[in-house]
C-alpha atoms as a PDB file:
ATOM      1  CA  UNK A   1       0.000   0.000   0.000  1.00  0.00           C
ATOM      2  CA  UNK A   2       2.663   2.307   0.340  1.00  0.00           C
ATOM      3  CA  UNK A   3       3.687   1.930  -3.199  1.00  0.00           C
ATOM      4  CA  UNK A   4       0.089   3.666  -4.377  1.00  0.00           C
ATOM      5  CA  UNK A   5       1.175   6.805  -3.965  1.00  0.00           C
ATOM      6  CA  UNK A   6       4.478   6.346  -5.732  1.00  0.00           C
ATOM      7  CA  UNK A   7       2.441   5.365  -8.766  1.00  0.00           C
ATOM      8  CA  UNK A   8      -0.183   7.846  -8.421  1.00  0.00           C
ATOM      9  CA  UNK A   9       2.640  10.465  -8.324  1.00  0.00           C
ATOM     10  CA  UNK A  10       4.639   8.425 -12.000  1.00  0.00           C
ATOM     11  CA  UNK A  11       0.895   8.589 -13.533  1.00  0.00           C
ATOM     12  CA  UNK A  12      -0.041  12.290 -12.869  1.00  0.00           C
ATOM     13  CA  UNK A  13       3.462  13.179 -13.971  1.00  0.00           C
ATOM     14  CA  UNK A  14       2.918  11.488 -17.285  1.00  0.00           C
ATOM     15  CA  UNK A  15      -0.470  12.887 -17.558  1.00  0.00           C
ATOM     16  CA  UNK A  16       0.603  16.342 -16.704  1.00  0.00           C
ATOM     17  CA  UNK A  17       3.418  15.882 -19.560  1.00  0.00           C
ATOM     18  CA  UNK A  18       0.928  14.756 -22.416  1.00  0.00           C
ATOM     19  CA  UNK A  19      -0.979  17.816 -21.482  1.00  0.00           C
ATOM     20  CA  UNK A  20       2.027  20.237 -21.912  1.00  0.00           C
ATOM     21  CA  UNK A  21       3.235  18.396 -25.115  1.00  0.00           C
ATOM     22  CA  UNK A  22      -0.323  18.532 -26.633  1.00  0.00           C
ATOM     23  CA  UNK A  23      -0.700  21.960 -25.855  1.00  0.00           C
ATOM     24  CA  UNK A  24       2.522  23.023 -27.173  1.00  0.00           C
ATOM     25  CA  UNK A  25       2.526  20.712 -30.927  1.00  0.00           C
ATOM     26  CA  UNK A  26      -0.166  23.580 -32.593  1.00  0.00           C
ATOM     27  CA  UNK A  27       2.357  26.677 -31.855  1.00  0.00           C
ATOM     28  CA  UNK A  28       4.998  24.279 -33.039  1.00  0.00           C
ATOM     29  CA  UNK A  29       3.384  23.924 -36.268  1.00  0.00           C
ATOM     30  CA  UNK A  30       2.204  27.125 -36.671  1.00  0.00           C
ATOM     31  CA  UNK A  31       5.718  28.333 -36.429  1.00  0.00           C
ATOM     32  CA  UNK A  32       7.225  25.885 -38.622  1.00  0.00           C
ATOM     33  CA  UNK A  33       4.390  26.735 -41.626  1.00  0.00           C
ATOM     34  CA  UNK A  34       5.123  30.470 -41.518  1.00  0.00           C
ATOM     35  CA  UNK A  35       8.898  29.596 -41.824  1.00  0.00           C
ATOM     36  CA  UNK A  36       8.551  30.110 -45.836  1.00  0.00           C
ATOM     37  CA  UNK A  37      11.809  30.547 -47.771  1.00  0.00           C
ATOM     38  CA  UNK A  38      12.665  34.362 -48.841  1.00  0.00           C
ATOM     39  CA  UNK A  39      11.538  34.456 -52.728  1.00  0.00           C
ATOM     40  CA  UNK A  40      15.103  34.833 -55.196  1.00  0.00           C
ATOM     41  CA  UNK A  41      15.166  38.337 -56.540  1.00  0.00           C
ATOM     42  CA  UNK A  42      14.538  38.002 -60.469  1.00  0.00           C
ATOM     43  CA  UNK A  43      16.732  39.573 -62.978  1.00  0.00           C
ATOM     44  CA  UNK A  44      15.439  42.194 -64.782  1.00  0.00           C
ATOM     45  CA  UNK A  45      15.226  41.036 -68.679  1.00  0.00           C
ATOM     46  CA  UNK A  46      13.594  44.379 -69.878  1.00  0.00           C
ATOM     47  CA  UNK A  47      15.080  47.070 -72.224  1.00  0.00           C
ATOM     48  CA  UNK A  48      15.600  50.334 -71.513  1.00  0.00           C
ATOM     49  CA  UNK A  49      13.669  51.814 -73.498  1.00  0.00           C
ATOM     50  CA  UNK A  50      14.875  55.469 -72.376  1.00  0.00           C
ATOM     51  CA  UNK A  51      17.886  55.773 -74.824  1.00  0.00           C
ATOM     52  CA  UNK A  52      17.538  54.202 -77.885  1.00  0.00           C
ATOM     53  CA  UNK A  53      19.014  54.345 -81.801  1.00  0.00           C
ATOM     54  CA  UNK A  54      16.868  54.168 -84.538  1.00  0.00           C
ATOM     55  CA  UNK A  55      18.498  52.541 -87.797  1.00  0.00           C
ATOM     56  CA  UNK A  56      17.325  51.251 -91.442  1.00  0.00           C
ATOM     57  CA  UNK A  57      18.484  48.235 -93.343  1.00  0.00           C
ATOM     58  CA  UNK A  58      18.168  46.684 -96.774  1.00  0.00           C
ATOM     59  CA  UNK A  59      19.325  44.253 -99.266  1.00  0.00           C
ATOM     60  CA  UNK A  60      18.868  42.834-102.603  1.00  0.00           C
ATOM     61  CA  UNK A  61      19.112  39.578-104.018  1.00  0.00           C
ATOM     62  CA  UNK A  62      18.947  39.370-107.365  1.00  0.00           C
ATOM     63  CA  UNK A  63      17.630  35.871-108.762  1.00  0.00           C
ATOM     64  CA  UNK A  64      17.610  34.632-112.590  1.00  0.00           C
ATOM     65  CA  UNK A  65      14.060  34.056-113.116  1.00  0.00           C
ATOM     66  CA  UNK A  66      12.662  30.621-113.365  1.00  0.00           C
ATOM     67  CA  UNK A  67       9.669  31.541-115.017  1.00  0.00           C
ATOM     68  CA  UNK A  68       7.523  33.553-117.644  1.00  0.00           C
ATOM     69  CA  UNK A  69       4.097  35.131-118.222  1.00  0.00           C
ATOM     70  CA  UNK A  70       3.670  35.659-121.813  1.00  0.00           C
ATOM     71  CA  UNK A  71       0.096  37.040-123.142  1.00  0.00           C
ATOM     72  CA  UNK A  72      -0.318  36.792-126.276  1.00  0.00           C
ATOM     73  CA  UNK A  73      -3.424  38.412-128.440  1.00  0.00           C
ATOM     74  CA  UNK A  74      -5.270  37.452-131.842  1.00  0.00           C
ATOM     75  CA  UNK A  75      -7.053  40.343-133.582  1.00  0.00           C
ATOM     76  CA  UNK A  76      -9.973  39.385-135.952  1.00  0.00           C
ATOM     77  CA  UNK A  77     -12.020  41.552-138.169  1.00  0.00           C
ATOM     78  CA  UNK A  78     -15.167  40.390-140.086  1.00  0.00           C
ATOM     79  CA  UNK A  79     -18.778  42.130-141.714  1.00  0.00           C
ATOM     80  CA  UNK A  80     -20.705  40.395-139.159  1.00  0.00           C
ATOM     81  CA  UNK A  81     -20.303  39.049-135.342  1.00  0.00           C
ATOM     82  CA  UNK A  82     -20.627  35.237-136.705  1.00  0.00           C
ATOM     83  CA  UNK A  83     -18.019  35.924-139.128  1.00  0.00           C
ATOM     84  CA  UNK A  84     -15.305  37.699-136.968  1.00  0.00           C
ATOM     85  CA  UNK A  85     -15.803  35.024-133.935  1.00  0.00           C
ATOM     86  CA  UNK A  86     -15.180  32.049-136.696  1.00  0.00           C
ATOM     87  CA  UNK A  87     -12.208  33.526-138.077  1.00  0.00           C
ATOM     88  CA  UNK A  88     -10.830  34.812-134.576  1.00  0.00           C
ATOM     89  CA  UNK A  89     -11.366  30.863-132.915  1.00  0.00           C
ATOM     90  CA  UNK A  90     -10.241  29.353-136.103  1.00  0.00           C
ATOM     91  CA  UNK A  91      -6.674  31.289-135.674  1.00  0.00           C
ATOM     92  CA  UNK A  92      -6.644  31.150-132.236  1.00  0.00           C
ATOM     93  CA  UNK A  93      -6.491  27.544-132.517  1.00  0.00           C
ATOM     94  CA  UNK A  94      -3.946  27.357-134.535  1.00  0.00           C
ATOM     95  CA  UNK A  95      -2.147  29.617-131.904  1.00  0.00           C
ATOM     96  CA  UNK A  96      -2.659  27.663-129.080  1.00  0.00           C
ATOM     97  CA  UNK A  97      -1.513  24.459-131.246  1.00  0.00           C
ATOM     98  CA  UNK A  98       1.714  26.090-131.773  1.00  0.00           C
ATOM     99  CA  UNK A  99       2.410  26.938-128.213  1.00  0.00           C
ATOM    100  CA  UNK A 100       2.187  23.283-127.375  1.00  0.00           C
ATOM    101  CA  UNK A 101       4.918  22.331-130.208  1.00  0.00           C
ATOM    102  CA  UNK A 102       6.741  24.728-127.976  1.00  0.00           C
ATOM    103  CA  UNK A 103       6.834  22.329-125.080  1.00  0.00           C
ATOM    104  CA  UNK A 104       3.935  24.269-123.455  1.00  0.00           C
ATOM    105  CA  UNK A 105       1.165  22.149-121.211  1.00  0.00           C
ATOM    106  CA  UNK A 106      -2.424  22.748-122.031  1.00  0.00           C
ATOM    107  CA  UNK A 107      -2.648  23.277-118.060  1.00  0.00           C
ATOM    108  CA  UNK A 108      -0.116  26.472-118.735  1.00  0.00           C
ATOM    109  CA  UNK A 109      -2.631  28.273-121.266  1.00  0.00           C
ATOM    110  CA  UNK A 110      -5.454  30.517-120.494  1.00  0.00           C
ATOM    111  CA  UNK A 111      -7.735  32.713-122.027  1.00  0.00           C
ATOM    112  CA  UNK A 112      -7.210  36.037-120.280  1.00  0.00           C
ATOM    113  CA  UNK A 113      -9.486  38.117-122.449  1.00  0.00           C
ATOM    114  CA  UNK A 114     -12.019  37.996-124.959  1.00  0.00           C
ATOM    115  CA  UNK A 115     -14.769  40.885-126.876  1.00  0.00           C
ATOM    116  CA  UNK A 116     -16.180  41.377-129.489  1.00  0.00           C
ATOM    117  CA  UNK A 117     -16.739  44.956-130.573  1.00  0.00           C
ATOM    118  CA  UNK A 118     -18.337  47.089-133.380  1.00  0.00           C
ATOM    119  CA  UNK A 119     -16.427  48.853-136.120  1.00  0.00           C
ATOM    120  CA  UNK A 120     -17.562  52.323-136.766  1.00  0.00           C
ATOM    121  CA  UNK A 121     -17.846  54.355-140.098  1.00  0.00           C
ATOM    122  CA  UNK A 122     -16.239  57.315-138.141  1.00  0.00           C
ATOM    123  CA  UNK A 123     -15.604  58.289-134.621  1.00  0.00           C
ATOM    124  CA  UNK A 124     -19.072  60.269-134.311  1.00  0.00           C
ATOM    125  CA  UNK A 125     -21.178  57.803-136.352  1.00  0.00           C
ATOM    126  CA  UNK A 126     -23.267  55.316-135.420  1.00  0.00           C
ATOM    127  CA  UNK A 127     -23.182  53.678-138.946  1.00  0.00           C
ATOM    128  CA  UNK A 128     -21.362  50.069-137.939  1.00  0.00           C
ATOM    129  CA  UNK A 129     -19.075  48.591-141.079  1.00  0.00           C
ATOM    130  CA  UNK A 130     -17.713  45.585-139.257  1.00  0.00           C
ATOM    131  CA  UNK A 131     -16.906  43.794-136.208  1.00  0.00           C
ATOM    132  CA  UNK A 132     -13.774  43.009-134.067  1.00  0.00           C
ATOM    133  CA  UNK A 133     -12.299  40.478-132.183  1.00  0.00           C
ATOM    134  CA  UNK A 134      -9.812  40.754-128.967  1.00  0.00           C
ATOM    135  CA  UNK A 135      -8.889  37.620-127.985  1.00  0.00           C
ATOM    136  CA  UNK A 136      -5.482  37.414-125.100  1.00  0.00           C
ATOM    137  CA  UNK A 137      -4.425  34.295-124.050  1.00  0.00           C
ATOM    138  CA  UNK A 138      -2.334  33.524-121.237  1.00  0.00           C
ATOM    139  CA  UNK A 139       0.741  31.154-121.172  1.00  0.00           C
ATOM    140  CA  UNK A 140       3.206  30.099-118.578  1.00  0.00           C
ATOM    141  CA  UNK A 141       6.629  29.321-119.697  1.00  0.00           C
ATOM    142  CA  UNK A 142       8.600  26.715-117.429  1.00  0.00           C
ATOM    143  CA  UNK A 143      11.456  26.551-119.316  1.00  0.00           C
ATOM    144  CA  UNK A 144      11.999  29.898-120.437  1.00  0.00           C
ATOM    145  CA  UNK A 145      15.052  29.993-122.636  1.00  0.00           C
ATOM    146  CA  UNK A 146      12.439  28.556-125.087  1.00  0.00           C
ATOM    147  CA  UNK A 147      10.581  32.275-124.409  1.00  0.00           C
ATOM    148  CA  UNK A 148      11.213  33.591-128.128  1.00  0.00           C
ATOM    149  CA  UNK A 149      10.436  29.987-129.721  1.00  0.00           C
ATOM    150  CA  UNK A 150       6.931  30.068-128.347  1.00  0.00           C
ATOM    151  CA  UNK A 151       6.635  33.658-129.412  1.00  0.00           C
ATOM    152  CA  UNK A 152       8.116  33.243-132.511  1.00  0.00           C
ATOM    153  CA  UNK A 153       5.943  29.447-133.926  1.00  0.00           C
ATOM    154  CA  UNK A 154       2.585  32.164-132.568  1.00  0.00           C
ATOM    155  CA  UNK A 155       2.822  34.968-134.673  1.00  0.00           C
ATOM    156  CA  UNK A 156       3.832  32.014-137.485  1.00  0.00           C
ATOM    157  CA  UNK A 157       0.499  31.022-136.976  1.00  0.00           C
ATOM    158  CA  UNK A 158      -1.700  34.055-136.920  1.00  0.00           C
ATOM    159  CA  UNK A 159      -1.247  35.729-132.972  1.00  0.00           C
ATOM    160  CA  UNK A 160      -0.820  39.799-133.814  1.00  0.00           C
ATOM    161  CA  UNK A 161      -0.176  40.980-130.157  1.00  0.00           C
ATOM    162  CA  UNK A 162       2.481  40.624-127.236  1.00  0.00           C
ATOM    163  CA  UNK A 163      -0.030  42.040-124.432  1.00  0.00           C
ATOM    164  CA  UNK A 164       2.324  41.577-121.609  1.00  0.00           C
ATOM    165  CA  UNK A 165       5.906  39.569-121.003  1.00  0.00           C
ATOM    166  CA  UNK A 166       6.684  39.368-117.193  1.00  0.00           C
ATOM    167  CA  UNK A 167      10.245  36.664-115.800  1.00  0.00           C
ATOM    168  CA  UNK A 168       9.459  35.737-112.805  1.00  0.00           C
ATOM    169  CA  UNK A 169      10.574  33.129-109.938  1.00  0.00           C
ATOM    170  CA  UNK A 170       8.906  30.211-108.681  1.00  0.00           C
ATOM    171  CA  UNK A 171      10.907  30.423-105.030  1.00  0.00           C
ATOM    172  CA  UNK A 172      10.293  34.172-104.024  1.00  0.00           C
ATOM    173  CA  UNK A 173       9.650  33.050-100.756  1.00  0.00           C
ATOM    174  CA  UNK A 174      13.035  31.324-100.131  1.00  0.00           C
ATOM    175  CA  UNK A 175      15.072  34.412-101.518  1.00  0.00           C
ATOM    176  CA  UNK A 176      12.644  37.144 -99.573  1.00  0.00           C
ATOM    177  CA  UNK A 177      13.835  35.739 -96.675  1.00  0.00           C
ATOM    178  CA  UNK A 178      17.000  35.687 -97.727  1.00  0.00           C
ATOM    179  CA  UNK A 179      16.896  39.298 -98.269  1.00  0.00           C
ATOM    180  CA  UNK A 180      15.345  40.203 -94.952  1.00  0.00           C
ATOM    181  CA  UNK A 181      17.947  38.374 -92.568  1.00  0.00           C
ATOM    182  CA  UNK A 182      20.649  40.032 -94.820  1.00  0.00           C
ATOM    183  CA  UNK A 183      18.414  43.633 -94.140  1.00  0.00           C
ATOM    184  CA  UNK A 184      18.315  42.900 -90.558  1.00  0.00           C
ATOM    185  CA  UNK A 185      22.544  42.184 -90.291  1.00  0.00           C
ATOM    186  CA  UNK A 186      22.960  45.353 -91.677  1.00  0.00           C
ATOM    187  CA  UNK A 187      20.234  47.330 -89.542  1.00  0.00           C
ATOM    188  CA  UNK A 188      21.899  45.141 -86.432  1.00  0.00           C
ATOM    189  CA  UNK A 189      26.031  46.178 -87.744  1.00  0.00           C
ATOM    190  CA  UNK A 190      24.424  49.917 -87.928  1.00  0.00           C
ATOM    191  CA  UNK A 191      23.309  49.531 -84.634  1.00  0.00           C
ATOM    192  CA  UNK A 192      26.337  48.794 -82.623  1.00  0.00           C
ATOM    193  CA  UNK A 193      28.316  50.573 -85.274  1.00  0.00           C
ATOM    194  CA  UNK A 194      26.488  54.166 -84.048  1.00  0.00           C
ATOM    195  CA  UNK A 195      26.219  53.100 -80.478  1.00  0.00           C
ATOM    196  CA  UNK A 196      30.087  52.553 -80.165  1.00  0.00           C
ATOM    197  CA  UNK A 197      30.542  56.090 -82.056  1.00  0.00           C
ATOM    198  CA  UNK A 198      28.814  57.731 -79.392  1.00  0.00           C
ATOM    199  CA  UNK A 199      30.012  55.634 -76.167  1.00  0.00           C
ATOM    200  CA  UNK A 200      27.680  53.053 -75.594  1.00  0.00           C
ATOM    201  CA  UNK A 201      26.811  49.545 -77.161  1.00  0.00           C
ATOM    202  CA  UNK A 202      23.404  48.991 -78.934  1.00  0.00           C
ATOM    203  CA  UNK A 203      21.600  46.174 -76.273  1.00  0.00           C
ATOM    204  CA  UNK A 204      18.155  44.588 -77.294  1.00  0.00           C
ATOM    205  CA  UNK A 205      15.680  45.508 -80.103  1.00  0.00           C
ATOM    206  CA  UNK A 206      12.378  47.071 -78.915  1.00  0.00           C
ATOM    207  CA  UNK A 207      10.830  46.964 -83.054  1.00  0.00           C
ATOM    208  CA  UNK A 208      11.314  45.900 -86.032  1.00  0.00           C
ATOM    209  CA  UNK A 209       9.538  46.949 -89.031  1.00  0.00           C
ATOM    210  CA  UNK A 210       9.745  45.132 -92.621  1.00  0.00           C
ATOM    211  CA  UNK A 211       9.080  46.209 -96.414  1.00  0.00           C
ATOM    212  CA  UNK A 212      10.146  43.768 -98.792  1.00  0.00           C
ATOM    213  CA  UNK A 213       9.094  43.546-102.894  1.00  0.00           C
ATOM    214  CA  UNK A 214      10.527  41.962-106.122  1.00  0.00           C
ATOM    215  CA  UNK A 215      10.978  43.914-108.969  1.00  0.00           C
ATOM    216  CA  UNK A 216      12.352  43.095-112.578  1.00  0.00           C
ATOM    217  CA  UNK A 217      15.618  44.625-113.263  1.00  0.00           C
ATOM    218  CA  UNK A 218      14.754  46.163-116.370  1.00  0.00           C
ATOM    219  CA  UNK A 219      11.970  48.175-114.961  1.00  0.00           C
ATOM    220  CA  UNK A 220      14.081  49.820-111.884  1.00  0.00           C
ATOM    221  CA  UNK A 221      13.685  53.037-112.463  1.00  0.00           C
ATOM    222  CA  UNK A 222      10.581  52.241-111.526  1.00  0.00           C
ATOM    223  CA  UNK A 223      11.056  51.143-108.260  1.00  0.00           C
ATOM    224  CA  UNK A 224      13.585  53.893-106.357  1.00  0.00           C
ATOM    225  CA  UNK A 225      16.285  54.413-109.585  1.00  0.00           C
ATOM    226  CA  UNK A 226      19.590  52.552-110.183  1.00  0.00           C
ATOM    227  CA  UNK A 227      21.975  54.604-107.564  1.00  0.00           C
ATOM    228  CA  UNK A 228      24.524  51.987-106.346  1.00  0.00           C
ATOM    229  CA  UNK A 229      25.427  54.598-103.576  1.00  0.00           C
ATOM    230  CA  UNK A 230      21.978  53.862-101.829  1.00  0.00           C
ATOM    231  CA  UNK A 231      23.732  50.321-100.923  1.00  0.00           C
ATOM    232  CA  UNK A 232      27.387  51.342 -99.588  1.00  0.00           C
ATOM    233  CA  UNK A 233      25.799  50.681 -95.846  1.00  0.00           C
ATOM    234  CA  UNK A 234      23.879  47.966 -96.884  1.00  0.00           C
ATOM    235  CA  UNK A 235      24.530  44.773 -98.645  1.00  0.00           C
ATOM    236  CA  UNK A 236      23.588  43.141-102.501  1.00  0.00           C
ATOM    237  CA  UNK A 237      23.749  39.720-103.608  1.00  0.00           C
ATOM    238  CA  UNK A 238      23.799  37.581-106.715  1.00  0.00           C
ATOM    239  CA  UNK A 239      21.868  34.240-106.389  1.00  0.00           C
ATOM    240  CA  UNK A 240      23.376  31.857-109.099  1.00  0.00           C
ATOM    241  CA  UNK A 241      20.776  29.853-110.525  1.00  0.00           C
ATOM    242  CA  UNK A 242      21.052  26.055-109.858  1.00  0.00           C
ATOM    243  CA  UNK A 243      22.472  25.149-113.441  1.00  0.00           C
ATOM    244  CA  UNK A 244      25.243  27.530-113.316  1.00  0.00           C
ATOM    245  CA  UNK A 245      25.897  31.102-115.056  1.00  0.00           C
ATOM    246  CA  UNK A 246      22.909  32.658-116.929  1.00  0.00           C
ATOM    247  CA  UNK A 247      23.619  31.766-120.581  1.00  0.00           C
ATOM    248  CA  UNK A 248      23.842  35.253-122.373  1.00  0.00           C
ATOM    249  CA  UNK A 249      22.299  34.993-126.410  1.00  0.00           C
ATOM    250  CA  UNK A 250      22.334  38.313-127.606  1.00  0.00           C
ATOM    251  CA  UNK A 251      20.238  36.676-130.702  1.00  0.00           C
ATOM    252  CA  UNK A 252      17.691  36.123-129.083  1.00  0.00           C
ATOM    253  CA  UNK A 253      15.166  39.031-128.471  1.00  0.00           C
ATOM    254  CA  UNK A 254      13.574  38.342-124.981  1.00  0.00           C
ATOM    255  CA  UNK A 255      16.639  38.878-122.800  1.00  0.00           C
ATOM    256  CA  UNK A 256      15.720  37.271-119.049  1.00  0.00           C
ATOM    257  CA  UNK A 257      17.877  39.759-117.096  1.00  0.00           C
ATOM    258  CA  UNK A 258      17.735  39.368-113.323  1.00  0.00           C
ATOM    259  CA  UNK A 259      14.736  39.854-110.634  1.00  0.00           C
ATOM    260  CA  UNK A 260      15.593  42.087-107.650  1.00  0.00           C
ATOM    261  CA  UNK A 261      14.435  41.157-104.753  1.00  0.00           C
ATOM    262  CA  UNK A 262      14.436  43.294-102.194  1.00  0.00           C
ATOM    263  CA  UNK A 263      14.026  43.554 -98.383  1.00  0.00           C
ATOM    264  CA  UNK A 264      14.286  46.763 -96.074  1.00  0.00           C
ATOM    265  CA  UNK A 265      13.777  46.787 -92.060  1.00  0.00           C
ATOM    266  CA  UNK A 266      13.530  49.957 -89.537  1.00  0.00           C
ATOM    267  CA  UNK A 267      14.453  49.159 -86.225  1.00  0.00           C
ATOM    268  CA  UNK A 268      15.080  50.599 -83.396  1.00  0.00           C
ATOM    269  CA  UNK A 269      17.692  49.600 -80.625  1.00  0.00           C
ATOM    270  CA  UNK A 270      17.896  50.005 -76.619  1.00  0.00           C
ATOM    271  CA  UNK A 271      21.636  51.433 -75.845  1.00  0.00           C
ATOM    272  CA  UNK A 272      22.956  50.207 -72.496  1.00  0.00           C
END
């Protein structure tokens, strides 16, 4: 019996220790959840936009073409409308025959136009002594070194007209793009050329804007004149066709010449 209050004494003190270590687990977790780790400082990645250099780049490729667009036009004239249509299909026919010999695929030839129209007396007179017949047809050349052939085996057989004669390329695409990563080199060498001049170095590029078209070179004066000294800061360049150098026949009298393609970029720089 004396033992009892020994073991009374061992069982309150474990009691009295559960109680302490129950009240004391929440706190412990509360303290351990608001223990969150300190969030990394990020980098800035942002230009400054606050000092900046605004430069222009462009570029040329020029391409042999690949490809024509030849259209080609029958006149007819007749007393009546029957007449002038017979006469005009009958020819035009024989046309489109002869553009076949010429290694031409009837999937390459069009009719592009096609009226019939009243001949007048005079200009003010309503008095009507015939009829006539426009017919243009439309012809893609895939091999066009044979250009003047087709032309040539038409008018044999009746066609009256060149309408229109246009080299293009079948990849403008591939050398556009071309022309605009050369465009953007220069507008980037520009850049960090004008930055260094002035004590700083060009950093990221805050926009970029593009204007790119192809133009025959035969027709440039058309498009911004022939001045080589527009491209001393910039950059031209001579695609070589896939078979080699363009064959030059100064017989024959559809000369291909080149196709410029061209490519110009604004853009303007952060400067760090």
């Amino acid at each position: 019996m004396k033992h009892i209050p020994t073991i009374v004494n061992i069982i309150l003190a474990i009691v009295m220790l559960l109680i302490l270590l129950t009240m004391g687990l929440p706190n412990f977790n509360a303290h351990a959840a608001t223990q969150t780790p300190e969030p990394m400082q990020e980098q800035s990645n942002t230009c400054n936009n606050s000092r900046t250099v605004q430069v222009s780049g462009t570029a040329v490729v020029n391409v042999a073409p690949d490809r024509a667009l030849v259209q080609l036009g029958v006149q007819s004239n007749g007393k009546t409308p029957k007449e002038v249509q017979v006469r005009n299909a009958t020819t035009i026919s024989k046309v489109i025959q002869a553009v076949k010999a010429a290694g031409v695929e009837a999937k390459d030839i069009s009719t592009d136009y096609y009226v019939i129209e009243p001949l007048y007396e005079d200009y003010d007179s309503l008095s009507i002594k015939g009829y006539r017949t426009h017919n243009v047809i439309s012809i893609t050349m895939r091999d066009v070194d044979k250009t003047s052939t087709m032309i040539a085996r038409a008018f044999e057989e009746g066609a009256n007209q060149v309408v229109n004669l246009e080299f293009y390329t079948s990849e403008l695409r591939k050398y556009r793009d071309q022309a605009r990563e050369m465009a953007m080199k220069a507008a980037s060498g520009k850049a960090s050329a004008l930055a260094q001049a002035a004590g700083a170095d060009a950093d990221c590029i805050l926009t970029i804007n593009e204007n790119s078209w192809a133009s025959f070179n035969g027709w440039n004066q058309w498009h911004g004149g022939t001045n080589q000294n527009v491209w001393t800061q910039n950059a031209v360049q001579n695609a070589e066709p896939a078979g080699g150098e363009i064959p030059i026949d100064r017989d024959d009298p559809v000369s291909m010449g080149q196709i410029s393609i061209r490519a110009e970029v604004n853009a303007t720089f952060a400067l760090k």
